[in-house]
N, C-alpha and C. Protein backbone atom coordinates (compact mmCIF):
# COMPACT_ATOMS: atom_id res chain seq x y z
N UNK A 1 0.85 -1.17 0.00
CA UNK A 1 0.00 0.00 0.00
C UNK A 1 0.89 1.24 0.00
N UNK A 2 0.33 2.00 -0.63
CA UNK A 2 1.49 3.48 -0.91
C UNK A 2 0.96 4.29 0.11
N UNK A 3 1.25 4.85 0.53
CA UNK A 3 1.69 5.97 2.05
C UNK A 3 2.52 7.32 1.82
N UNK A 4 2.23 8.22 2.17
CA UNK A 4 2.78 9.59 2.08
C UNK A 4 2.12 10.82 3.49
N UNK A 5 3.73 11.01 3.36
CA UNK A 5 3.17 12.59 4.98
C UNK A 5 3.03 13.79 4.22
N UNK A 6 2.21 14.12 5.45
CA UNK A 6 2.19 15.73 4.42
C UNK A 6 3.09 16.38 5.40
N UNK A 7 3.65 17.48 4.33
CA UNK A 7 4.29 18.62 5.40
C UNK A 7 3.89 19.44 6.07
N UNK A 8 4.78 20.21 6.91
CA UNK A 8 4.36 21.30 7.64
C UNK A 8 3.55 22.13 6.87
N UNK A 9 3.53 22.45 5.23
CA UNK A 9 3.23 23.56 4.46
C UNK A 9 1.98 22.36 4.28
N UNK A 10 1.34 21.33 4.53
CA UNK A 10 0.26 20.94 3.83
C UNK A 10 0.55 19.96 2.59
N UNK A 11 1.79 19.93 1.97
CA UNK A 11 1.94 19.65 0.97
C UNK A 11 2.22 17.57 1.07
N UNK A 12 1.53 17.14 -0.17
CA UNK A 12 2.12 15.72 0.31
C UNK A 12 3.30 15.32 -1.39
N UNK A 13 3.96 14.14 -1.21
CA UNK A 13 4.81 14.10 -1.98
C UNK A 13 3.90 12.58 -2.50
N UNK A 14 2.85 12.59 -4.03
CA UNK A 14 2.18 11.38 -4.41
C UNK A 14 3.25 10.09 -4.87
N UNK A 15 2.84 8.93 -4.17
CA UNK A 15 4.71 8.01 -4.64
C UNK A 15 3.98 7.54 -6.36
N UNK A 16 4.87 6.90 -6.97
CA UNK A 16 5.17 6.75 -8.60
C UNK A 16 4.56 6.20 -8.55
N UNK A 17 4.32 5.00 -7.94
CA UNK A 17 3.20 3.80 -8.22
C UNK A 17 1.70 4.53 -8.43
N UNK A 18 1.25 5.70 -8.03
CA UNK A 18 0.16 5.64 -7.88
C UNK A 18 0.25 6.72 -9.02
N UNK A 19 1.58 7.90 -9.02
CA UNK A 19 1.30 8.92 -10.20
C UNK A 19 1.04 7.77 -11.26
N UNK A 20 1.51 6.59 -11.86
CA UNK A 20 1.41 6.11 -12.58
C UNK A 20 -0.08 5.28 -13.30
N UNK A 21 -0.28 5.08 -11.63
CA UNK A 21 -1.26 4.54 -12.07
C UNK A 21 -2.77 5.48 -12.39
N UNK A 22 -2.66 6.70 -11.97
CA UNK A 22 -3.43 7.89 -12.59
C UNK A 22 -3.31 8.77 -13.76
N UNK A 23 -1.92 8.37 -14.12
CA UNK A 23 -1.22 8.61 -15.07
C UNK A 23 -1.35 10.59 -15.20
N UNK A 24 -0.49 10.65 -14.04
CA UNK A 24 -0.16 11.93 -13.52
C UNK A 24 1.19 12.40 -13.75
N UNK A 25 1.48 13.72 -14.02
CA UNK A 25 3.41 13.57 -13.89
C UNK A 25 3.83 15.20 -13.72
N UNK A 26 4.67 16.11 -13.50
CA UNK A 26 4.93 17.03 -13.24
C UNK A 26 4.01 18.01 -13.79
N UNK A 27 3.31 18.69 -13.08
CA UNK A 27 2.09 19.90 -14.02
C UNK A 27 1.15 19.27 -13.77
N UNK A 28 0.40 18.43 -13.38
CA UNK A 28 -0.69 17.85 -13.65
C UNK A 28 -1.29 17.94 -12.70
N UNK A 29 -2.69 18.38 -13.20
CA UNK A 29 -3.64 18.83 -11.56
C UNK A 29 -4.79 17.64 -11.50
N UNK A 30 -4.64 17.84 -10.44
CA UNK A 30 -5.86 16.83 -9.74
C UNK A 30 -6.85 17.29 -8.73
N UNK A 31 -7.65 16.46 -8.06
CA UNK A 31 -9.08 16.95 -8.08
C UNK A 31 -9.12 16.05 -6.73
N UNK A 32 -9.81 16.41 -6.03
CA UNK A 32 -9.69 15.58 -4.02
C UNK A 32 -11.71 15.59 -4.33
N UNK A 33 -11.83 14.32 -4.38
CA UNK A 33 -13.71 14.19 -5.03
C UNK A 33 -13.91 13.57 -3.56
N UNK A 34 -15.11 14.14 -2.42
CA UNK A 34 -15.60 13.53 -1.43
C UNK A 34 -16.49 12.58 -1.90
N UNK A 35 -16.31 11.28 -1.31
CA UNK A 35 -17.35 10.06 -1.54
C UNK A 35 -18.08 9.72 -0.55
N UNK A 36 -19.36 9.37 -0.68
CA UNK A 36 -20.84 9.27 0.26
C UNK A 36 -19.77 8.33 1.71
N UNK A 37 -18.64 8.03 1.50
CA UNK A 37 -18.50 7.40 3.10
C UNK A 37 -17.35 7.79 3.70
N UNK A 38 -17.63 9.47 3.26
CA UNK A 38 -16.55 10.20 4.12
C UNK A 38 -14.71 10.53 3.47
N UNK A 39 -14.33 9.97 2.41
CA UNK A 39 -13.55 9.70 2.54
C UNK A 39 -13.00 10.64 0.95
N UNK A 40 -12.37 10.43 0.54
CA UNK A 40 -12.21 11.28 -0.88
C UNK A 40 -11.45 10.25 -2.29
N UNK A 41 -11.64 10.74 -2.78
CA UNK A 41 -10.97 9.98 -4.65
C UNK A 41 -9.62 11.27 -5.37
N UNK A 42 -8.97 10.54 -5.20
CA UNK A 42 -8.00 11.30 -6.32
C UNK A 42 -8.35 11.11 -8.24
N UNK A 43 -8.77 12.09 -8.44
CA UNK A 43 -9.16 12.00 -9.71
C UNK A 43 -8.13 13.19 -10.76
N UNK A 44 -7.55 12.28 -11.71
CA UNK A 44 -6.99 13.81 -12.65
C UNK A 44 -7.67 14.40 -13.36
N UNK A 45 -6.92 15.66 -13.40
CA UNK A 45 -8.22 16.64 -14.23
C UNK A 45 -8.10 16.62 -15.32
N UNK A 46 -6.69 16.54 -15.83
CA UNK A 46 -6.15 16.59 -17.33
C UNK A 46 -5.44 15.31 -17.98
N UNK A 47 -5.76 15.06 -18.86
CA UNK A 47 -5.12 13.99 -19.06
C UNK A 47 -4.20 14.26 -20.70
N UNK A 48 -2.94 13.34 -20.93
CA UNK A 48 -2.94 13.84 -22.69
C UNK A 48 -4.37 13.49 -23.47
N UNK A 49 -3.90 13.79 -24.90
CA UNK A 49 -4.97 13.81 -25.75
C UNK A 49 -4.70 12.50 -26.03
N UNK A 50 -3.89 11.72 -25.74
CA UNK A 50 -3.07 10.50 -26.57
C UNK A 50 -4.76 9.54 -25.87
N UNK A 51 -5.35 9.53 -24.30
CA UNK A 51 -5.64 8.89 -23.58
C UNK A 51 -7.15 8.96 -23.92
N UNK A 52 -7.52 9.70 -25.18
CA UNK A 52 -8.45 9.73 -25.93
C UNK A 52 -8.71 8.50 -26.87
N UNK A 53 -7.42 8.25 -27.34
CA UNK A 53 -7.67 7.40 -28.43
C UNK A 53 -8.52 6.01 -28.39
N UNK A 54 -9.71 5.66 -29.33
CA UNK A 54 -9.50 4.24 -29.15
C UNK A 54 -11.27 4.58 -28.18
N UNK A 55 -11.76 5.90 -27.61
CA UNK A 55 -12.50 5.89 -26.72
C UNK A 55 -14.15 5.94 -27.37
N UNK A 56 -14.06 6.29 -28.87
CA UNK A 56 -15.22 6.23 -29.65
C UNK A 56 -14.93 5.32 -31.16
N UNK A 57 -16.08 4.80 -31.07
CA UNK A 57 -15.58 3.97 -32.26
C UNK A 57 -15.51 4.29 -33.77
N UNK A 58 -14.97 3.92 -34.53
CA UNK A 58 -15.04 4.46 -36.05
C UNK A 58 -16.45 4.24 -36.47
N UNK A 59 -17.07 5.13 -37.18
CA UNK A 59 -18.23 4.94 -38.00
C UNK A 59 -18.53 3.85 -38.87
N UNK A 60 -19.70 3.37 -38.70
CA UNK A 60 -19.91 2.25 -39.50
C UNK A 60 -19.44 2.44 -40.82
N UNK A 61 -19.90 3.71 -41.35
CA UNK A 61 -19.92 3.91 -42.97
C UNK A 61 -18.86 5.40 -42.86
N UNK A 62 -17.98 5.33 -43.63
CA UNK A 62 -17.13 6.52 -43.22
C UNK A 62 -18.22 8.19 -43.95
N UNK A 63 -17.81 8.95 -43.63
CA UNK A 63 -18.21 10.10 -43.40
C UNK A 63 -17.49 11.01 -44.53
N UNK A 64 -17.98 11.59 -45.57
CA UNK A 64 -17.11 12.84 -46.11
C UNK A 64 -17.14 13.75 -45.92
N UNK A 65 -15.82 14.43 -46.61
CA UNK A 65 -16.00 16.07 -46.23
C UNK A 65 -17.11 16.69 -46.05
N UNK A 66 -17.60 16.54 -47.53
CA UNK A 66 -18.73 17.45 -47.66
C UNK A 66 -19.75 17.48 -47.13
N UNK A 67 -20.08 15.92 -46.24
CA UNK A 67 -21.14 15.60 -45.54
C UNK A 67 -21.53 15.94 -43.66
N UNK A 68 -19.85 16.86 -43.92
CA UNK A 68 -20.07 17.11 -42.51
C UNK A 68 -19.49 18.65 -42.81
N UNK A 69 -19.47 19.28 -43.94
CA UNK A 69 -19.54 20.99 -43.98
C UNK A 69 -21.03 20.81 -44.54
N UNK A 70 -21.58 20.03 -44.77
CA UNK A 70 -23.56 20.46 -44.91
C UNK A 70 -23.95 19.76 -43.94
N UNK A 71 -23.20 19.60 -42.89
CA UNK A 71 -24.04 19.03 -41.43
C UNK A 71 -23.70 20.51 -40.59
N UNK A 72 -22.46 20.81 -40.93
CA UNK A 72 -22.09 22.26 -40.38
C UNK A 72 -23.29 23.84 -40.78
N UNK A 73 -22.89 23.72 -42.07
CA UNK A 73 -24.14 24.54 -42.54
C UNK A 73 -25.41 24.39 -42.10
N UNK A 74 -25.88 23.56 -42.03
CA UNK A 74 -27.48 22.61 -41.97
C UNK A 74 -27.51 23.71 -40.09
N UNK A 75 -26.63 23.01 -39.51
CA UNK A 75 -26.54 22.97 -38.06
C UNK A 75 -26.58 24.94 -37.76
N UNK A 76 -25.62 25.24 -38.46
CA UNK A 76 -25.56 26.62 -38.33
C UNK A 76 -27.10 27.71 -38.22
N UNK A 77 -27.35 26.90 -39.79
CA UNK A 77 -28.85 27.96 -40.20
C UNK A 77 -30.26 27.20 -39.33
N UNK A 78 -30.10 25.84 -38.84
CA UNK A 78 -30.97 25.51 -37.62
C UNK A 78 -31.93 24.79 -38.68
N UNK A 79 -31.53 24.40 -39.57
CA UNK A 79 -32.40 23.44 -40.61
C UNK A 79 -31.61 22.04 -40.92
N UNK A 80 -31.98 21.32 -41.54
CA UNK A 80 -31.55 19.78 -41.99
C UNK A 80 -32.10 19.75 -43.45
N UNK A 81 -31.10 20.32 -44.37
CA UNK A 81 -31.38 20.11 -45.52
C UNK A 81 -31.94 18.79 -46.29
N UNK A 82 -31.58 18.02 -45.95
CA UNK A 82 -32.46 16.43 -46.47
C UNK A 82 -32.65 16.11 -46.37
């Protein structure tokens, strides 16, 4: 189990095992979430963009340009051309 003191200033030092496993690293802010039994969640706020990938799936039928600058248009003027 990972363990850490805080300092006199409040401050605690998070050990690697766990930056890792939040996949946290110098700069990276995080978030102290209270849970219904008192106690709190370390959650990150930011993550790379890399940790996106892979999280929505490809379209059944691929999509063209043009079909998503007249979804843009369509969307803009508040109509659905077809």
């Amino acid at each position: 189990m990972a363990e850490s003191t805080i300092s006199s200033k409040g401050q605690i030092t998070i050990p690697v095992e766990v930056r890792r496993r939040l996949g946290v690293q110098t700069g990276s802010r995080i978030r102290f979430v209270p849970t219904d039994s008192g106690t709190y969640e370390i959650v990150p706020i930011q993550r790379s963009v890399l940790a996106l990938k892979g999280m929505v799936a490809a379209p059944a039928t691929p999509v063209s340009l043009a079909d998503m600058e007249t979804a843009i248009v369509d969307s803009a003027v508040g109509q659905d051309s077809r």
